[in-house]
Protein backbone atom coordinates (compact mmCIF):
# COMPACT_ATOMS: atom_id res chain seq x y z
CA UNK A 1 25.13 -13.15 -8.01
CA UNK A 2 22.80 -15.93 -8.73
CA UNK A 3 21.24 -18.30 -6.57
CA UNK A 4 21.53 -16.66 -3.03
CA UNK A 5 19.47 -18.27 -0.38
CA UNK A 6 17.87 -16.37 3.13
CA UNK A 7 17.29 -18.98 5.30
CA UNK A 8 13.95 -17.90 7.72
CA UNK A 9 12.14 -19.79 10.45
CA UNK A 10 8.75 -18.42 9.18
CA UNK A 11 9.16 -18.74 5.41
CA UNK A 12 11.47 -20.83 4.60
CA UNK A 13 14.15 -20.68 2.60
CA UNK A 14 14.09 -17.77 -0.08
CA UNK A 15 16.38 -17.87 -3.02
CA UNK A 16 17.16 -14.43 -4.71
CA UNK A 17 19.34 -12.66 -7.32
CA UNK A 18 21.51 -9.46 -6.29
CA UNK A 19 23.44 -7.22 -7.93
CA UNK A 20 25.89 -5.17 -5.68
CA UNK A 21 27.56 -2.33 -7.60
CA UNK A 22 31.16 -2.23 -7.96
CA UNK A 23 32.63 -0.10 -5.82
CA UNK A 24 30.30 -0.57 -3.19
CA UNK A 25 31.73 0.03 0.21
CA UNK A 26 28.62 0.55 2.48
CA UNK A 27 29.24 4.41 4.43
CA UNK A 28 27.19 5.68 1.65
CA UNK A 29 23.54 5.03 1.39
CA UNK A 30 22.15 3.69 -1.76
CA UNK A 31 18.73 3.00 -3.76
CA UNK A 32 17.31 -0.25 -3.72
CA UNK A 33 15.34 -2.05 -6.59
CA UNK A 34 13.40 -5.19 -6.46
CA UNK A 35 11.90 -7.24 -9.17
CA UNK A 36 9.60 -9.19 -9.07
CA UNK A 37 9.19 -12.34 -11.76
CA UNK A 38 5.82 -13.57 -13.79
CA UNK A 39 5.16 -17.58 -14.32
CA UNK A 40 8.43 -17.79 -16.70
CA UNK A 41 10.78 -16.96 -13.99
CA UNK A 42 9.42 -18.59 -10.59
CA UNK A 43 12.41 -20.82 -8.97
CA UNK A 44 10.93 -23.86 -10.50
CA UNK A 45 11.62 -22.89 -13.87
CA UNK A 46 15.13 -23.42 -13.32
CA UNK A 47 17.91 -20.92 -11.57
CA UNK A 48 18.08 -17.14 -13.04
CA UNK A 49 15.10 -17.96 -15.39
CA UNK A 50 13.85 -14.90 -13.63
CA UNK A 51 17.01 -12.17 -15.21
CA UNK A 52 16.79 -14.26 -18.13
CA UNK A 53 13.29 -13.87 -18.87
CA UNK A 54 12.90 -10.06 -17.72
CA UNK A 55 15.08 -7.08 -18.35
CA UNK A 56 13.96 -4.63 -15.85
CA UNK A 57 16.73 -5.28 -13.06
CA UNK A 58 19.39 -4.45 -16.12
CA UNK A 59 17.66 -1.52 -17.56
CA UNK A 60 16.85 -0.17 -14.39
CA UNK A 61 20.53 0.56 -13.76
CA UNK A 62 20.70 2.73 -16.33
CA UNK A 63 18.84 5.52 -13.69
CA UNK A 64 21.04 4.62 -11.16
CA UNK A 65 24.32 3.01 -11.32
CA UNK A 66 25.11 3.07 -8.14
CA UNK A 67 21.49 1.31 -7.15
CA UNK A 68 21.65 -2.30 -5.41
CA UNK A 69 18.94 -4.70 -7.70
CA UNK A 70 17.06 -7.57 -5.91
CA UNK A 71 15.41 -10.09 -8.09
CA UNK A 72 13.53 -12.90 -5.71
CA UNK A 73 13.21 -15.63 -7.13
CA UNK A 74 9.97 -17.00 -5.54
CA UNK A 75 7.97 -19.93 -5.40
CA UNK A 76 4.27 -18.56 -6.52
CA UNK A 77 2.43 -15.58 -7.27
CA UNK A 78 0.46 -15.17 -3.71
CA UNK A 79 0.46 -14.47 -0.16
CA UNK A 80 3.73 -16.89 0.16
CA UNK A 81 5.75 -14.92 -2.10
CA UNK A 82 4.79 -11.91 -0.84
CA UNK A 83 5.78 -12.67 3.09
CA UNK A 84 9.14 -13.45 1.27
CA UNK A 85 9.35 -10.17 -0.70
CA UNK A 86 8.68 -8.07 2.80
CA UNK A 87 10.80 -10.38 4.20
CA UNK A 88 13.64 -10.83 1.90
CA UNK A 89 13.47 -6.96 1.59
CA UNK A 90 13.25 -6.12 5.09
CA UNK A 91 17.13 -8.10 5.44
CA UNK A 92 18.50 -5.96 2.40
CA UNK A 93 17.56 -3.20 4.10
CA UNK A 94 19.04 -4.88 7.85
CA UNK A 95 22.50 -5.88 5.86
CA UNK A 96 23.32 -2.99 3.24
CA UNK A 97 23.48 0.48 3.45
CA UNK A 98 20.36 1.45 1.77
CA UNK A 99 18.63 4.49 1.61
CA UNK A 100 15.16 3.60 3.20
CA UNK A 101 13.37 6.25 1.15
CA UNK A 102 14.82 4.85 -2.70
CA UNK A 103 13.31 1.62 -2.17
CA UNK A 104 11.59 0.85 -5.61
CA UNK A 105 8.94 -2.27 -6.80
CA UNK A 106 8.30 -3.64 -10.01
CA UNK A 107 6.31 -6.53 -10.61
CA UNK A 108 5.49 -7.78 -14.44
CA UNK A 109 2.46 -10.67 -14.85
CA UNK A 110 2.45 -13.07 -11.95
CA UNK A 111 4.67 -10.73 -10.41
CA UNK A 112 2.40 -7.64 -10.63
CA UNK A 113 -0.62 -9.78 -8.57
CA UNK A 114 2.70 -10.71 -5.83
CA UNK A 115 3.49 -6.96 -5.87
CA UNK A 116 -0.57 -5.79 -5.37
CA UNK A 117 -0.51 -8.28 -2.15
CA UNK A 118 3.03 -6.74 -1.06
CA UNK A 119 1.55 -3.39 -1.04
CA UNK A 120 -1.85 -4.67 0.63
CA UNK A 121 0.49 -5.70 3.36
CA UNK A 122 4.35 -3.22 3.91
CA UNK A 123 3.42 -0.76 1.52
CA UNK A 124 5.49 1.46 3.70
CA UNK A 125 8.49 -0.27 2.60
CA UNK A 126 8.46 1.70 -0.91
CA UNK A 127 8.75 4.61 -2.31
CA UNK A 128 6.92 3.71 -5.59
CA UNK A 129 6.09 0.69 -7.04
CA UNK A 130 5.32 0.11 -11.19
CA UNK A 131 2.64 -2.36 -11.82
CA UNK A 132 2.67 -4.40 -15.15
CA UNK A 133 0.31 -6.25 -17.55
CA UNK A 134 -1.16 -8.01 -14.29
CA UNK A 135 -4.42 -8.42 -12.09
CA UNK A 136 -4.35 -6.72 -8.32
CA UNK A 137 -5.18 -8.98 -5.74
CA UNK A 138 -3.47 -6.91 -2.88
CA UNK A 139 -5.42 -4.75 -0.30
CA UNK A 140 -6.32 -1.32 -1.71
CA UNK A 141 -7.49 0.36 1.49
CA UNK A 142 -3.69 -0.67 3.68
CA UNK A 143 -2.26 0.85 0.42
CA UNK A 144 -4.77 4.42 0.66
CA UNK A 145 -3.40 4.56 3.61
CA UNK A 146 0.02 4.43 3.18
CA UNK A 147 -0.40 6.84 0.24
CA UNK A 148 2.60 5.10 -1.92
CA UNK A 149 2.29 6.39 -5.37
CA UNK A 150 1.71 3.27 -7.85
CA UNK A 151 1.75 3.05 -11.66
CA UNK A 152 -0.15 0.53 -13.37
CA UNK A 153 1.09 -0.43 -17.26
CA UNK A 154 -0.89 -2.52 -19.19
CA UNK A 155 -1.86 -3.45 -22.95
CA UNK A 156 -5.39 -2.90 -24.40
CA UNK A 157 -6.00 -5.94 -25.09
CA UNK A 158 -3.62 -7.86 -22.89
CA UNK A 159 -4.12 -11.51 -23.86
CA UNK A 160 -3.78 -12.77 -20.28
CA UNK A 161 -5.51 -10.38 -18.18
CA UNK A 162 -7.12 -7.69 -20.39
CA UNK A 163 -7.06 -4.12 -19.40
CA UNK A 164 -9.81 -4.61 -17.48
CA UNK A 165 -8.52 -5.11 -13.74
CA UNK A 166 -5.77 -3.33 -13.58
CA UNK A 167 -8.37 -0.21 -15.05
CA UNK A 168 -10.64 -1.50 -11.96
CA UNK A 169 -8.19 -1.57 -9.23
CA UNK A 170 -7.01 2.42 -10.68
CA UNK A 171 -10.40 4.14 -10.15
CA UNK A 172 -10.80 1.78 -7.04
CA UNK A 173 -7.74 3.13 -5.74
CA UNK A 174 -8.58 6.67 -6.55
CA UNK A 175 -12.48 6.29 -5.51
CA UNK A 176 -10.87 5.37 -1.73
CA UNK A 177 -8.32 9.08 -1.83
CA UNK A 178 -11.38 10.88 -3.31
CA UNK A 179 -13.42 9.42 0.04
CA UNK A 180 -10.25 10.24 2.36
CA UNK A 181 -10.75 13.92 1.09
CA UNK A 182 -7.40 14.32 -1.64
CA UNK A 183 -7.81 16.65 -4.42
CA UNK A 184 -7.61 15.43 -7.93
CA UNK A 185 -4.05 16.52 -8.51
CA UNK A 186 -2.77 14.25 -5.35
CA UNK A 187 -4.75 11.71 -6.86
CA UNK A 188 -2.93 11.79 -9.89
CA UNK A 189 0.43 11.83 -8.08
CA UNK A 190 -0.49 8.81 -6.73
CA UNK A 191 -2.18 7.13 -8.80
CA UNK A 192 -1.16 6.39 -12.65
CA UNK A 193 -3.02 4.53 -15.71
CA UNK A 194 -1.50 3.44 -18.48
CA UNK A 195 -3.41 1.34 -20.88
CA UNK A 196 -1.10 1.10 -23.99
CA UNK A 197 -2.84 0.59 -27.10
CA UNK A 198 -2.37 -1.76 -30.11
CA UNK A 199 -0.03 0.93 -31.91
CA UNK A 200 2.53 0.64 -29.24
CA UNK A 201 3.19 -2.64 -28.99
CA UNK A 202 3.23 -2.42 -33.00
CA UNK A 203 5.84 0.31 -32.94
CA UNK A 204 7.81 -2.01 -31.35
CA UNK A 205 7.48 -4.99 -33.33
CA UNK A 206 5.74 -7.25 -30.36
CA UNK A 207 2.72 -8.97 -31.54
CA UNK A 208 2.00 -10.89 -27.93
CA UNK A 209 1.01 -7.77 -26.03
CA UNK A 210 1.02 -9.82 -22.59
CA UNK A 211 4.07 -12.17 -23.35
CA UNK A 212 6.39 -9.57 -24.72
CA UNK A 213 5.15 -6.26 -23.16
CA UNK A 214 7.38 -6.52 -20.81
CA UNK A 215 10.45 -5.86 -22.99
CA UNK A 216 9.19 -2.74 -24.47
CA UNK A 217 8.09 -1.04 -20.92
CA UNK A 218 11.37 -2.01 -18.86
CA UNK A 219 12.60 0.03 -21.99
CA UNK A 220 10.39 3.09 -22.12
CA UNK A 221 11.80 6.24 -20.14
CA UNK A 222 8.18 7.27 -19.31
CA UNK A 223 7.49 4.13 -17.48
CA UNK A 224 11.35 3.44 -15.62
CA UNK A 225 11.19 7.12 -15.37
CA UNK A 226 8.47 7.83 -13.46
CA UNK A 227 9.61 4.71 -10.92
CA UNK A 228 13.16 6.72 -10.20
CA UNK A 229 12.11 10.26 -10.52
CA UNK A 230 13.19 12.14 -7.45
């Protein structure tokens, strides 16, 4: 369903893409995605550019059919679209029956910085959240807190961004559980690095390891995996 509008006193109006399984009939609690879109697919772009740019809201139903998917389509990459996301998110949650501990995140490009500030804020709202090609800009300490296992994807030589922060914000992140006293294997639970080098993206015939990326890792079963492993 395309084009569905929250209307909110504090943020305004949010516009969002859902997709409700068939067959849903509410008793029975189900897992919740949410997607969030880079530059190509913000509401200005035009309606849906977001599902028609990125595939990871249809591949992400092949782990769970039965899973509601909730694209926002939001307005910027910052603190703005990130109030929306918790609060966009936090009305799924009031109006389906959704299981509160299968909530998933995904954020690719612009999306990944919205999803870093979303965590920095409710990162109790998720069970895991995958982190693509992007730059984190969220609050690392709320999310050492919360302990919410994240996964951060990203090309060697990401033409945008480079490798470089989202390598940064990983050993942050695990420098701030090594000084709350985790051992290194609940580290590594919780915190994942993936820096995909030039022979990937080859393999897969994408040249633009930023621009395209995106379509190979909403297609790899290590990546989508690891978001809806039990």
């Amino acid at each position: 369903m395309l084009d569905n509008v929250l209307h909110t006193a504090d943020e305004g109006d949010i516009h969002f893409n859902l997709y409700v399984p068939e067959g849903y009939d509410g008793p029975q609690r189900v897992a919740l995605f949410v997607t969030l879109p880079g530059y190509q697919g913000l509401y200005f772009q035009g309606v849906g550019m977001n599902v028609r740019t990125e595939d990871f809201g249809f591949t992400a139903r092949d782990y769970d059919r039965q899973m509601i998917v909730l694209a926002p389509q939001l307005m910027d990459w910052g603190e703005t679209s990130a109030r929306q996301t918790i609060a966009l998110v936090a009305w799924i949650l009031r109006a389906y029956a959704v299981d509160q501990q299968r909530v998933y995140l995904e954020g690719y490009s612009g999306g990944g910085e919205t999803l870093s500030i979303v965590m920095g804020m409710e990162p109790g709202l998720f069970r895991r959240a995958l982190f693509c090609a992007s730059r984190w800009d969220g609050d690392l300490d709320v999310l050492a807190d919360a302990r919410v296992p994240v996964y951060l994807v990203v090309g060697e030589s990401d033409e945008y961004y480079g490798s470089g922060p989202a390598t940064q914000a990983a050993h942050e992140l695990e420098g701030l559980y090594r000084s709350r006293g985790l051992a290194e294997d609940e580290i590594a639970h919780l915190v994942t690095l993936d820096v995909k080098p030039a022979s990937y993206f080859a393999a897969g015939n994408v040249t633009n390891q930023h621009g395209h990326g995106g379509a190979l890792f909403c297609r790899d079963p290590q990546i989508m995996g690891w978001l809806f492993e039990d």
